[in-house]
PDB file of N, CA and C in Angstrom:
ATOM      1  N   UNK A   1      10.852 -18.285  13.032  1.00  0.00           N
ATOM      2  CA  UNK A   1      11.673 -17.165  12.610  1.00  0.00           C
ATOM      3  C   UNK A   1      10.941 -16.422  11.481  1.00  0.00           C
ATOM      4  N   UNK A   2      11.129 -14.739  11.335  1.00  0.00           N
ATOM      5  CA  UNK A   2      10.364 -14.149  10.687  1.00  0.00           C
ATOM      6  C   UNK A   2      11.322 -13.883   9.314  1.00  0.00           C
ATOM      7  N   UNK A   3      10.741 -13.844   8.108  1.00  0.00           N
ATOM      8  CA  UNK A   3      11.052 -13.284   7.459  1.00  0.00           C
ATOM      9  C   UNK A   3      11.250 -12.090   6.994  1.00  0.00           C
ATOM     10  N   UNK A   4      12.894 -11.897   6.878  1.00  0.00           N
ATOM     11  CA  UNK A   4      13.433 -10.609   7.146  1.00  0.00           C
ATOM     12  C   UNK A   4      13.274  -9.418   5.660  1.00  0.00           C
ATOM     13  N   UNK A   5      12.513  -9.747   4.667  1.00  0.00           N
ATOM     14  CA  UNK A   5      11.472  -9.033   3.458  1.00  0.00           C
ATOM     15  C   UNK A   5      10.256  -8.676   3.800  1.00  0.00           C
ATOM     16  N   UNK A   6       9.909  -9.697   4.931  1.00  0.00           N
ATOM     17  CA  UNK A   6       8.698  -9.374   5.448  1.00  0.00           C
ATOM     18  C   UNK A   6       8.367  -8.312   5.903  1.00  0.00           C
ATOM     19  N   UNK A   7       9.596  -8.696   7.089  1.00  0.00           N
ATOM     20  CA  UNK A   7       9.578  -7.672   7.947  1.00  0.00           C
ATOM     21  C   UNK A   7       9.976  -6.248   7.771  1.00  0.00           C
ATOM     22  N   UNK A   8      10.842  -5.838   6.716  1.00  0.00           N
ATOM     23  CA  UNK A   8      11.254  -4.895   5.997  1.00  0.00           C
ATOM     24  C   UNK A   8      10.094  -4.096   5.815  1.00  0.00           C
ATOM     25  N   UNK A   9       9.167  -4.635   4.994  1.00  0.00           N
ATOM     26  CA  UNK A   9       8.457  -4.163   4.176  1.00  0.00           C
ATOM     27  C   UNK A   9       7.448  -4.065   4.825  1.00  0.00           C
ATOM     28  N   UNK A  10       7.093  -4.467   6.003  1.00  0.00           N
ATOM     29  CA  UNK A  10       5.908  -4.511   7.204  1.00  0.00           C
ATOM     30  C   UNK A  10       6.495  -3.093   8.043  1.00  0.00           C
ATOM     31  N   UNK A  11       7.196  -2.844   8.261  1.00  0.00           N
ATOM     32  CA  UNK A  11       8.158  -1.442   9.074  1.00  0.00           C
ATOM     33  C   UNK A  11       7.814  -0.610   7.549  1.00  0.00           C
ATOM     34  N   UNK A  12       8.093  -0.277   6.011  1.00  0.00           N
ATOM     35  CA  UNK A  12       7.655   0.156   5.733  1.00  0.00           C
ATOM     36  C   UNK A  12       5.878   0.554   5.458  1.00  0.00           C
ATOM     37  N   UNK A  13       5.386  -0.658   5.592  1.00  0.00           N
ATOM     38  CA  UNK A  13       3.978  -0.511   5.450  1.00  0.00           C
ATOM     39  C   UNK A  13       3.527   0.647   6.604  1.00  0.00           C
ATOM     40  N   UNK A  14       3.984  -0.029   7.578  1.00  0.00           N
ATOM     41  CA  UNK A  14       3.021   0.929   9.181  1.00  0.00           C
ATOM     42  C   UNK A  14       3.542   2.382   9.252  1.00  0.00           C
ATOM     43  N   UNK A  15       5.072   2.710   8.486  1.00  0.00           N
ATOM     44  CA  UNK A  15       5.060   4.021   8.638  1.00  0.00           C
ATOM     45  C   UNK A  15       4.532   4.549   7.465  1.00  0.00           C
ATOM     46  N   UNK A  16       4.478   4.118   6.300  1.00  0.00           N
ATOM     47  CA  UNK A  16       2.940   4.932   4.779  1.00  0.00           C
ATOM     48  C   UNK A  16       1.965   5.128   5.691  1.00  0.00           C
ATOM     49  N   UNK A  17       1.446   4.381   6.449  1.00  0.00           N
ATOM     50  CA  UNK A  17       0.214   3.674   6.843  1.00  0.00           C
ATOM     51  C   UNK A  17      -0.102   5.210   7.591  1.00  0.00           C
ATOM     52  N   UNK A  18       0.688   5.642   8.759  1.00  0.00           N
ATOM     53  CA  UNK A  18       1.022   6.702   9.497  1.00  0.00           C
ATOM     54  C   UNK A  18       0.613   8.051   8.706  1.00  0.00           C
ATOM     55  N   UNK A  19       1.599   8.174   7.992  1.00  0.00           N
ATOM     56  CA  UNK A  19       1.872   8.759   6.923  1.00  0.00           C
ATOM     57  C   UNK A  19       0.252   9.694   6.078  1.00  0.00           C
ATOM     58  N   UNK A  20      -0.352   8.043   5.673  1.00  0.00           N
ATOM     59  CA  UNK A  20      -1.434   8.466   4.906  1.00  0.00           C
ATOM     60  C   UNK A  20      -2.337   8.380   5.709  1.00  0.00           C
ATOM     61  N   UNK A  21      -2.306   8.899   7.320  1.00  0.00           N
ATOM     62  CA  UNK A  21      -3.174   8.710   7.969  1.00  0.00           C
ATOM     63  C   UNK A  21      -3.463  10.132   8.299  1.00  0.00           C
ATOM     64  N   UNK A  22      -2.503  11.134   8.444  1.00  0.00           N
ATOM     65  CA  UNK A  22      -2.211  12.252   8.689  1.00  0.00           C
ATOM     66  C   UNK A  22      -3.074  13.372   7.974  1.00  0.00           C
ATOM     67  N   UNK A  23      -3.638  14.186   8.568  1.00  0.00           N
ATOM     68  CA  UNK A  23      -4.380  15.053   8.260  1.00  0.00           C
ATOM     69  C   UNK A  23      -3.447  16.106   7.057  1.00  0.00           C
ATOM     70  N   UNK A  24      -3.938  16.207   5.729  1.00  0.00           N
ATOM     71  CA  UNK A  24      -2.836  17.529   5.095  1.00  0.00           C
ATOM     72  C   UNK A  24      -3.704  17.849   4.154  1.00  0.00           C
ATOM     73  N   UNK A  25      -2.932  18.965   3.078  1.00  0.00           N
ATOM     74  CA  UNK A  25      -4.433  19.605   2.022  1.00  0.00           C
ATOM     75  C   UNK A  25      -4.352  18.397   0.934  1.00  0.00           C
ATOM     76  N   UNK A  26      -3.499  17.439   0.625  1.00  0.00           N
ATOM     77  CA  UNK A  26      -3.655  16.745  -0.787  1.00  0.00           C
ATOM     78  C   UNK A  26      -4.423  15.231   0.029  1.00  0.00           C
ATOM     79  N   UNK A  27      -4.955  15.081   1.260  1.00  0.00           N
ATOM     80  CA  UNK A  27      -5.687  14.029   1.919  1.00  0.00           C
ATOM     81  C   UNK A  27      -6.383  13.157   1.020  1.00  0.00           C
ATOM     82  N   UNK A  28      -7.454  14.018   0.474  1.00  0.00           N
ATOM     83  CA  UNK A  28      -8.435  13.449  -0.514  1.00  0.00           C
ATOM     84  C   UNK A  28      -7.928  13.095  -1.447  1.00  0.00           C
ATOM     85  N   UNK A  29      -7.003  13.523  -2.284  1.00  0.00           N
ATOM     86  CA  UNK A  29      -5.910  12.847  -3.120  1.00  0.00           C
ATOM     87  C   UNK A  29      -5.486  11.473  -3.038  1.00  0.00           C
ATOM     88  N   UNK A  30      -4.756  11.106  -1.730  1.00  0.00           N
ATOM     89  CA  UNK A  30      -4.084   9.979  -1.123  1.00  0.00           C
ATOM     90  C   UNK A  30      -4.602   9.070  -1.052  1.00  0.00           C
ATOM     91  N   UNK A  31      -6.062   9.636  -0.634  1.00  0.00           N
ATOM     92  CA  UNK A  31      -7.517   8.550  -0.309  1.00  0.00           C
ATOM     93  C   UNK A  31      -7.904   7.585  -1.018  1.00  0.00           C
ATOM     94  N   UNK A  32      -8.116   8.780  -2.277  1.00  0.00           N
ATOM     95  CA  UNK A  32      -8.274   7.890  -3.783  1.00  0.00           C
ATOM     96  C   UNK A  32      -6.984   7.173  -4.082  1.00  0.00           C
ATOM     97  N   UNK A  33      -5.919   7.363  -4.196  1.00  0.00           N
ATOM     98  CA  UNK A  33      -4.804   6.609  -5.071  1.00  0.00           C
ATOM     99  C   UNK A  33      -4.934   5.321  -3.686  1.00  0.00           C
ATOM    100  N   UNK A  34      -4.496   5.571  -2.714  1.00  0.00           N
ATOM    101  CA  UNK A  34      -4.849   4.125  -1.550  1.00  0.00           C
ATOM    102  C   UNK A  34      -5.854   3.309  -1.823  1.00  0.00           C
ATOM    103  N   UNK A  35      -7.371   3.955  -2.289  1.00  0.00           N
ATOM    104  CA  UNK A  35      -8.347   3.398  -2.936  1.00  0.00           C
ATOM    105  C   UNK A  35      -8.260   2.346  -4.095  1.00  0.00           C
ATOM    106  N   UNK A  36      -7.433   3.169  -4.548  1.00  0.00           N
ATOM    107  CA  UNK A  36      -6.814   2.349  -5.900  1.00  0.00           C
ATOM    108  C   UNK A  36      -5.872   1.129  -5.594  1.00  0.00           C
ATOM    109  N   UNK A  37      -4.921   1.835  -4.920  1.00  0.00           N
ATOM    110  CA  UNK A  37      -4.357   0.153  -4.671  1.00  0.00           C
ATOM    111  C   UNK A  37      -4.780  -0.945  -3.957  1.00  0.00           C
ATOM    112  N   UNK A  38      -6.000  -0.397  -3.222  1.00  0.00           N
ATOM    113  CA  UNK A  38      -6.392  -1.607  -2.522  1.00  0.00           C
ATOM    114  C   UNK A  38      -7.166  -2.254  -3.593  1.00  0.00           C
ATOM    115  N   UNK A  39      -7.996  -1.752  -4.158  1.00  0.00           N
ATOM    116  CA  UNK A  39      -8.554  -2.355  -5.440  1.00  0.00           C
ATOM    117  C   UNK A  39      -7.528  -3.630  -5.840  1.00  0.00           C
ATOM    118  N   UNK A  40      -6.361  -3.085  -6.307  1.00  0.00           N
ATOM    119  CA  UNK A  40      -5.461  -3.372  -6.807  1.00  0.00           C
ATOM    120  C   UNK A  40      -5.272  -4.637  -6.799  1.00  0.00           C
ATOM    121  N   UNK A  41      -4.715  -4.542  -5.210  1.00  0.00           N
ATOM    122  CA  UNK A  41      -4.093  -5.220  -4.583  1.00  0.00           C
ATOM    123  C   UNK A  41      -5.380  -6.742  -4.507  1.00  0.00           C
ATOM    124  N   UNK A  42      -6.282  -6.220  -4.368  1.00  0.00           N
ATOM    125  CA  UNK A  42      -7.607  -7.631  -4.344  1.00  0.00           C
ATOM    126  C   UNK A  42      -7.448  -8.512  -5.157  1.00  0.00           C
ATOM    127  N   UNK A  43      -6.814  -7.903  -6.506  1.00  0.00           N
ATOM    128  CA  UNK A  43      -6.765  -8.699  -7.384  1.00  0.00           C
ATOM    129  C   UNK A  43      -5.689  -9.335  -8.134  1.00  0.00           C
ATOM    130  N   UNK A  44      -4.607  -8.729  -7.321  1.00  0.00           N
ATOM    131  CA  UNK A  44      -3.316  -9.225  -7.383  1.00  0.00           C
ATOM    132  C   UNK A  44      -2.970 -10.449  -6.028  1.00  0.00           C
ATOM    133  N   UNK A  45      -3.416 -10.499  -5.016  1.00  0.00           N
ATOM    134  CA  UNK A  45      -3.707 -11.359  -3.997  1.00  0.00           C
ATOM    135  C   UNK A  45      -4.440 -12.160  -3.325  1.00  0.00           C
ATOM    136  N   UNK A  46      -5.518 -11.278  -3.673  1.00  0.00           N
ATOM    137  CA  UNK A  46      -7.478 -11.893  -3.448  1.00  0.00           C
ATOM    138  C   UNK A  46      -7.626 -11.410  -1.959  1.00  0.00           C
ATOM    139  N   UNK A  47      -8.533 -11.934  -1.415  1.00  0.00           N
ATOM    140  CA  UNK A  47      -8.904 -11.556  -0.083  1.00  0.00           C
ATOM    141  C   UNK A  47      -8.367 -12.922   0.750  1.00  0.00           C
ATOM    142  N   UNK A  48      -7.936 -13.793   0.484  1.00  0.00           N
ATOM    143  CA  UNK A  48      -6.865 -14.530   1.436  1.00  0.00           C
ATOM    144  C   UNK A  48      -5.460 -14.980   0.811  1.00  0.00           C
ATOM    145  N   UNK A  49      -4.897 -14.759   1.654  1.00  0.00           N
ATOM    146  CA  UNK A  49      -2.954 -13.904   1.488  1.00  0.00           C
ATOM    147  C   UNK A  49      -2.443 -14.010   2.978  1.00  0.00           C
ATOM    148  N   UNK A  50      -0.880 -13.902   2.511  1.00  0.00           N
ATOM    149  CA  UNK A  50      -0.108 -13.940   3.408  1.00  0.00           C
ATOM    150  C   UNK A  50       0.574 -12.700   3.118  1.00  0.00           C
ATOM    151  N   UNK A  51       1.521 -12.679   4.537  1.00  0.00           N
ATOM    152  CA  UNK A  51       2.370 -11.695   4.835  1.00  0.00           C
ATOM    153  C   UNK A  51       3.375 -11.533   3.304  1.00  0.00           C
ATOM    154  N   UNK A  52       3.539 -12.803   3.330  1.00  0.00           N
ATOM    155  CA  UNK A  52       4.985 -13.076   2.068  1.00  0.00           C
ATOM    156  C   UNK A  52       4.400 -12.607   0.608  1.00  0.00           C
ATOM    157  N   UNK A  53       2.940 -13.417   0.770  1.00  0.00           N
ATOM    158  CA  UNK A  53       2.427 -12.886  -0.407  1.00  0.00           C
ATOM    159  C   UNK A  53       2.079 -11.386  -0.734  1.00  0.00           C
ATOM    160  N   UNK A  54       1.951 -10.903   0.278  1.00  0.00           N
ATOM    161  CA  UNK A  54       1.951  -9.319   0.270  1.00  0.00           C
ATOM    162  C   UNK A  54       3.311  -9.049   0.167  1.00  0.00           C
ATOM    163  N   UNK A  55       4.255  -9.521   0.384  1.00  0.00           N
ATOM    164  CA  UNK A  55       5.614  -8.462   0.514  1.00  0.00           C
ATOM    165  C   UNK A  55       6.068  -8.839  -1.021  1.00  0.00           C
ATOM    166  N   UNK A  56       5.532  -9.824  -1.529  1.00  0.00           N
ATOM    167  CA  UNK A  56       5.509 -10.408  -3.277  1.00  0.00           C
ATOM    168  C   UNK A  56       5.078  -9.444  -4.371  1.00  0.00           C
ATOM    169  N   UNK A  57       3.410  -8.784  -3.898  1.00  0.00           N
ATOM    170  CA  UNK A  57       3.113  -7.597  -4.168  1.00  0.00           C
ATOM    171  C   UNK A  57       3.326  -6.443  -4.184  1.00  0.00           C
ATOM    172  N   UNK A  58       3.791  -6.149  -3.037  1.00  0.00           N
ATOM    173  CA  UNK A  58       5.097  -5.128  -2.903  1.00  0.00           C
ATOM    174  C   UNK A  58       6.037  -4.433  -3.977  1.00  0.00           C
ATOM    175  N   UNK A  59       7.044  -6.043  -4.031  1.00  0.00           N
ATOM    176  CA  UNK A  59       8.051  -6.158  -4.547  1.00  0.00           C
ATOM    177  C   UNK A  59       8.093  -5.765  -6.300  1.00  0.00           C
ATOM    178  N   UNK A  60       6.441  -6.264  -6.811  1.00  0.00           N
ATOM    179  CA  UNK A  60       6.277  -5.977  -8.386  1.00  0.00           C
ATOM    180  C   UNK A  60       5.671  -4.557  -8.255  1.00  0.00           C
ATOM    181  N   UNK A  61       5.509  -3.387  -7.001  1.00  0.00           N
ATOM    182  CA  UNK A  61       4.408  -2.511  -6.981  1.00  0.00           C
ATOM    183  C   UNK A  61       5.020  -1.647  -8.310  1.00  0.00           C
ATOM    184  N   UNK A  62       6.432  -1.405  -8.049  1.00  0.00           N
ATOM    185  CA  UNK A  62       6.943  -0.092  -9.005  1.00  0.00           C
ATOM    186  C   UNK A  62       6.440  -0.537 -10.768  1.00  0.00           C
ATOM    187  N   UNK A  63       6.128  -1.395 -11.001  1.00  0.00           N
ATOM    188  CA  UNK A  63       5.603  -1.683 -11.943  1.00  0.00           C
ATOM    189  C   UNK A  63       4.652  -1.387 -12.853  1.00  0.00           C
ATOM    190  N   UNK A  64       3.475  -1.402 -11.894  1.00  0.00           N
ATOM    191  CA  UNK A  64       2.074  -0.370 -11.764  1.00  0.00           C
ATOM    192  C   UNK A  64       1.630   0.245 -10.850  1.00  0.00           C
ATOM    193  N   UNK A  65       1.984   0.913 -10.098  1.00  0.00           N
ATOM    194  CA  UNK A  65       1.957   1.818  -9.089  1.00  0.00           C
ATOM    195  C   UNK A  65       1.692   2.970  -9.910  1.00  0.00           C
ATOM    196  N   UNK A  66       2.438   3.582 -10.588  1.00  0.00           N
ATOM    197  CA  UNK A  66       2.832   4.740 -11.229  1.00  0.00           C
ATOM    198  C   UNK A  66       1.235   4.992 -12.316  1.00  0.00           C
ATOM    199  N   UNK A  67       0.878   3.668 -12.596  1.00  0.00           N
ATOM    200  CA  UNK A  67      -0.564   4.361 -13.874  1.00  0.00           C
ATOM    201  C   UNK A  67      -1.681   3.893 -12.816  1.00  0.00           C
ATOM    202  N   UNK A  68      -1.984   3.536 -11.678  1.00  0.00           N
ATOM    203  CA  UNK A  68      -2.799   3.316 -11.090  1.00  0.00           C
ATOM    204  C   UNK A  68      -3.031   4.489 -10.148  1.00  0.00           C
ATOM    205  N   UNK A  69      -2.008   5.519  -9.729  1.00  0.00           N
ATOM    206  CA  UNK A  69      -2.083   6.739  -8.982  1.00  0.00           C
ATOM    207  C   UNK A  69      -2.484   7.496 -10.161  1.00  0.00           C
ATOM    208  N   UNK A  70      -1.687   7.427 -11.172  1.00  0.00           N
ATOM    209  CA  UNK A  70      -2.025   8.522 -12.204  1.00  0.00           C
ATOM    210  C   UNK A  70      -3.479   8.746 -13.001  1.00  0.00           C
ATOM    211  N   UNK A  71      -4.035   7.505 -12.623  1.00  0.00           N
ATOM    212  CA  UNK A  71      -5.220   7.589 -12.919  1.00  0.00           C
ATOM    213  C   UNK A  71      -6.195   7.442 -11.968  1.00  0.00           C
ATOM    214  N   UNK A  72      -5.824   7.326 -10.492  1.00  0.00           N
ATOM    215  CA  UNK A  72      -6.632   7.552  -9.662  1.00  0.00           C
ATOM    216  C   UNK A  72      -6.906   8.837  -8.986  1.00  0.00           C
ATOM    217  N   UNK A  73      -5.864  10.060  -9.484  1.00  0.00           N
ATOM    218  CA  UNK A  73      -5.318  11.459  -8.891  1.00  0.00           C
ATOM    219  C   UNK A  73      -4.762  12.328  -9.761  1.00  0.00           C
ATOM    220  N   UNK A  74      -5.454  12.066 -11.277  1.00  0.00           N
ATOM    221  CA  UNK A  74      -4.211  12.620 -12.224  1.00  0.00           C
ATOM    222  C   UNK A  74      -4.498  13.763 -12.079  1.00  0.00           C
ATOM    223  N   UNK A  75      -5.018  14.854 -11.230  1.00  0.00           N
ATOM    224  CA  UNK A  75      -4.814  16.643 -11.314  1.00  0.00           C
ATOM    225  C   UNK A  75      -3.701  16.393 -10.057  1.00  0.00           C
ATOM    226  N   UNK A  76      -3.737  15.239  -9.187  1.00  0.00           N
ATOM    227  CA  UNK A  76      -2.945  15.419  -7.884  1.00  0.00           C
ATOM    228  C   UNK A  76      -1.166  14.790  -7.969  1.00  0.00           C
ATOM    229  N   UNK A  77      -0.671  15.216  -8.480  1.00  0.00           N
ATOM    230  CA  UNK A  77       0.670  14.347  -8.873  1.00  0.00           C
ATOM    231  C   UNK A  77       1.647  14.575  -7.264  1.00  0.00           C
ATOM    232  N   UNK A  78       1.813  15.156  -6.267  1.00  0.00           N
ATOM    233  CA  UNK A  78       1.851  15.083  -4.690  1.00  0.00           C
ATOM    234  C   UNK A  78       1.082  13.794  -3.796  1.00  0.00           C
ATOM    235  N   UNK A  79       0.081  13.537  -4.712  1.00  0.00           N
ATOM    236  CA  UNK A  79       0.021  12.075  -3.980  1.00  0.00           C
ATOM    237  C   UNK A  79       0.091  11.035  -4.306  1.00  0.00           C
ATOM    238  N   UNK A  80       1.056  11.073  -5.364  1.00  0.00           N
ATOM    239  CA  UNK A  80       1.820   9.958  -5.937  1.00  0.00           C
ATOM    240  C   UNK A  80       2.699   9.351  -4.790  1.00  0.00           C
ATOM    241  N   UNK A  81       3.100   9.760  -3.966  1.00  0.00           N
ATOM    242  CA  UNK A  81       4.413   9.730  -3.335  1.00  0.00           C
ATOM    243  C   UNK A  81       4.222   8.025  -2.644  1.00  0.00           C
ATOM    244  N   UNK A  82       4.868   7.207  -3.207  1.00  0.00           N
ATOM    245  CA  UNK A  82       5.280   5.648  -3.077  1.00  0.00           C
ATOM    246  C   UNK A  82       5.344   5.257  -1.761  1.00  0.00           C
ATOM    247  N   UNK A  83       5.805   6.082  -0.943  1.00  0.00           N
ATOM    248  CA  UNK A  83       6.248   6.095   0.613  1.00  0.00           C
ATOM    249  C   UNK A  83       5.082   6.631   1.075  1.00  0.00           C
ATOM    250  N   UNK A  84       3.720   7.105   0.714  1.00  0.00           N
ATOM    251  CA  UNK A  84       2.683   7.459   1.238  1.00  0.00           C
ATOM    252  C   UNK A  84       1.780   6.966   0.842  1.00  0.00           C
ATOM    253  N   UNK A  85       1.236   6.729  -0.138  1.00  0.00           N
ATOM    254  CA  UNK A  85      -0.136   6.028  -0.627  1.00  0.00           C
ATOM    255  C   UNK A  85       0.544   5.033  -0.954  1.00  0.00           C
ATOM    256  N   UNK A  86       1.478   4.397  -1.482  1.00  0.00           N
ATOM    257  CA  UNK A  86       1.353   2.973  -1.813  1.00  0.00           C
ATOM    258  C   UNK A  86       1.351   2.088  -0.251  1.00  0.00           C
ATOM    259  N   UNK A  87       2.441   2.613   0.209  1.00  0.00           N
ATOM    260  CA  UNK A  87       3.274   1.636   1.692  1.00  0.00           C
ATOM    261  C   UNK A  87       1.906   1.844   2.513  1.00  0.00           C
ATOM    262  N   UNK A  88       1.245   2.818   2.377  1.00  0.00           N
ATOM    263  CA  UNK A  88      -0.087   3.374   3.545  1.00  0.00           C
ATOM    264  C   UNK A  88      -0.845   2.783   2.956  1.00  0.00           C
ATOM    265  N   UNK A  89      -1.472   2.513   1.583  1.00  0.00           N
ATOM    266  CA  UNK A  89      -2.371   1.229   1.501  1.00  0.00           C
ATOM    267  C   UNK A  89      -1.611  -0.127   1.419  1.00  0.00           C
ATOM    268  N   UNK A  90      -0.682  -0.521   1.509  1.00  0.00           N
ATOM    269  CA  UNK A  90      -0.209  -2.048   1.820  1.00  0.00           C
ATOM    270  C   UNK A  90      -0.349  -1.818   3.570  1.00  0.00           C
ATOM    271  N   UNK A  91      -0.163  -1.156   3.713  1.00  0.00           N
ATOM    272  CA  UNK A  91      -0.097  -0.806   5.812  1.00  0.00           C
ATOM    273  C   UNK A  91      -1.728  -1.377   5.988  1.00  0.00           C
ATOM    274  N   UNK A  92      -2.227  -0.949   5.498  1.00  0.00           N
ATOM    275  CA  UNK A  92      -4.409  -1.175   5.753  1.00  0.00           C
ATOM    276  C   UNK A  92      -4.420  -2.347   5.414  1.00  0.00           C
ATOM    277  N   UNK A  93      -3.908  -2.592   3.887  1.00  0.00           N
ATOM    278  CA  UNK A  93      -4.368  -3.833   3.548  1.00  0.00           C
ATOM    279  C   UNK A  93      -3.509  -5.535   4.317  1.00  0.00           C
ATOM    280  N   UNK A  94      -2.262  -5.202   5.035  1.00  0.00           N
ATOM    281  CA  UNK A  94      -2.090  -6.095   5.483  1.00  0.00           C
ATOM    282  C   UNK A  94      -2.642  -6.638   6.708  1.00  0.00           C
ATOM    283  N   UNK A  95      -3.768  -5.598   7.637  1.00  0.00           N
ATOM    284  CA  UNK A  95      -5.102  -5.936   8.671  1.00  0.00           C
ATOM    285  C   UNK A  95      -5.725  -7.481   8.104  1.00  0.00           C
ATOM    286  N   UNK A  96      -5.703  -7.604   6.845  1.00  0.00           N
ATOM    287  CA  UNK A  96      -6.601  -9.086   6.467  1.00  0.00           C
ATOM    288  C   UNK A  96      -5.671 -10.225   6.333  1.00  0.00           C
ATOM    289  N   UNK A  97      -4.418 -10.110   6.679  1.00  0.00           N
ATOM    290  CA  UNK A  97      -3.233 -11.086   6.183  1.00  0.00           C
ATOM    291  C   UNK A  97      -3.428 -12.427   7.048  1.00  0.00           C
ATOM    292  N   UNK A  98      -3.500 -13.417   6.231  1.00  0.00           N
ATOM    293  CA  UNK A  98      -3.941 -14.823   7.531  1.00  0.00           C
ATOM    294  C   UNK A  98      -3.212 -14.858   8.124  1.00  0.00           C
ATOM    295  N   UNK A  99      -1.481 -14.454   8.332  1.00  0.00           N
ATOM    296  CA  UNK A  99      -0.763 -14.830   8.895  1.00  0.00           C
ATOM    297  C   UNK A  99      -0.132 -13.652  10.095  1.00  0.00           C
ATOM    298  N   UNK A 100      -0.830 -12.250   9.366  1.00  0.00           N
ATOM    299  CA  UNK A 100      -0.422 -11.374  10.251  1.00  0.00           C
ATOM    300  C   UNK A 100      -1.083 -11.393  11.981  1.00  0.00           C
ATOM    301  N   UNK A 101       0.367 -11.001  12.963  1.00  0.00           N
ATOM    302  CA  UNK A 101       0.653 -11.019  14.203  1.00  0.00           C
ATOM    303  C   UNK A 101       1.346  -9.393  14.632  1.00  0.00           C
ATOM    304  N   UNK A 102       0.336  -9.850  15.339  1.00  0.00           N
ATOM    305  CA  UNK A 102       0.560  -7.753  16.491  1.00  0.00           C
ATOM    306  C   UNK A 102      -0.357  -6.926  15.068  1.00  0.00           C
TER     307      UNK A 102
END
């Protein structure tokens, strides 16, 4: 049985993921702040992690989310948007999850 935080937050990941996949004028913006959280995220999880442990990361993002865009995009404040670069780099970065399926 799956875990239903998981899974929450896995349905949000793939639609950021979508999202920041999409061709628009603040692209290069998004790129970098996604850049950033994957950084981020390496070192908040490492390069072996789980699903849970990602949805753990997640869960503390609003925390530092906010000075890690701002300093990865600070002329771009449009690609701040939480539902686009954050969920769209947790969407990429959960491709390495030991446990991730489909």
């Amino acid at each position: 049985m799956s875990d239903p935080a998981v899974e929450a937050a896995r349905f949000a990941w793939e639609r950021g993921r979508e999202r920041l996949d999409a061709a628009g004028p603040e692209r290069a913006a998004r790129e970098a702040v996604a850049r950033a959280v994957h950084d981020e995220l390496r070192r908040r999880v490492g390069s072996v992690f789980t699903m849970g442990d990602l949805a753990r990361a997640w869960a503390a993002a609003p925390s530092w989310f906010p000075d890690v865009a701002a300093q990865a995009a600070p002329k771009a404040p449009e690609a701040w948007n939480p539902e686009v670069t954050l969920d769209g780099a947790f969407g990429r970065y959960m491709r390495e999850a030991k446990d991730r399926r489909g």
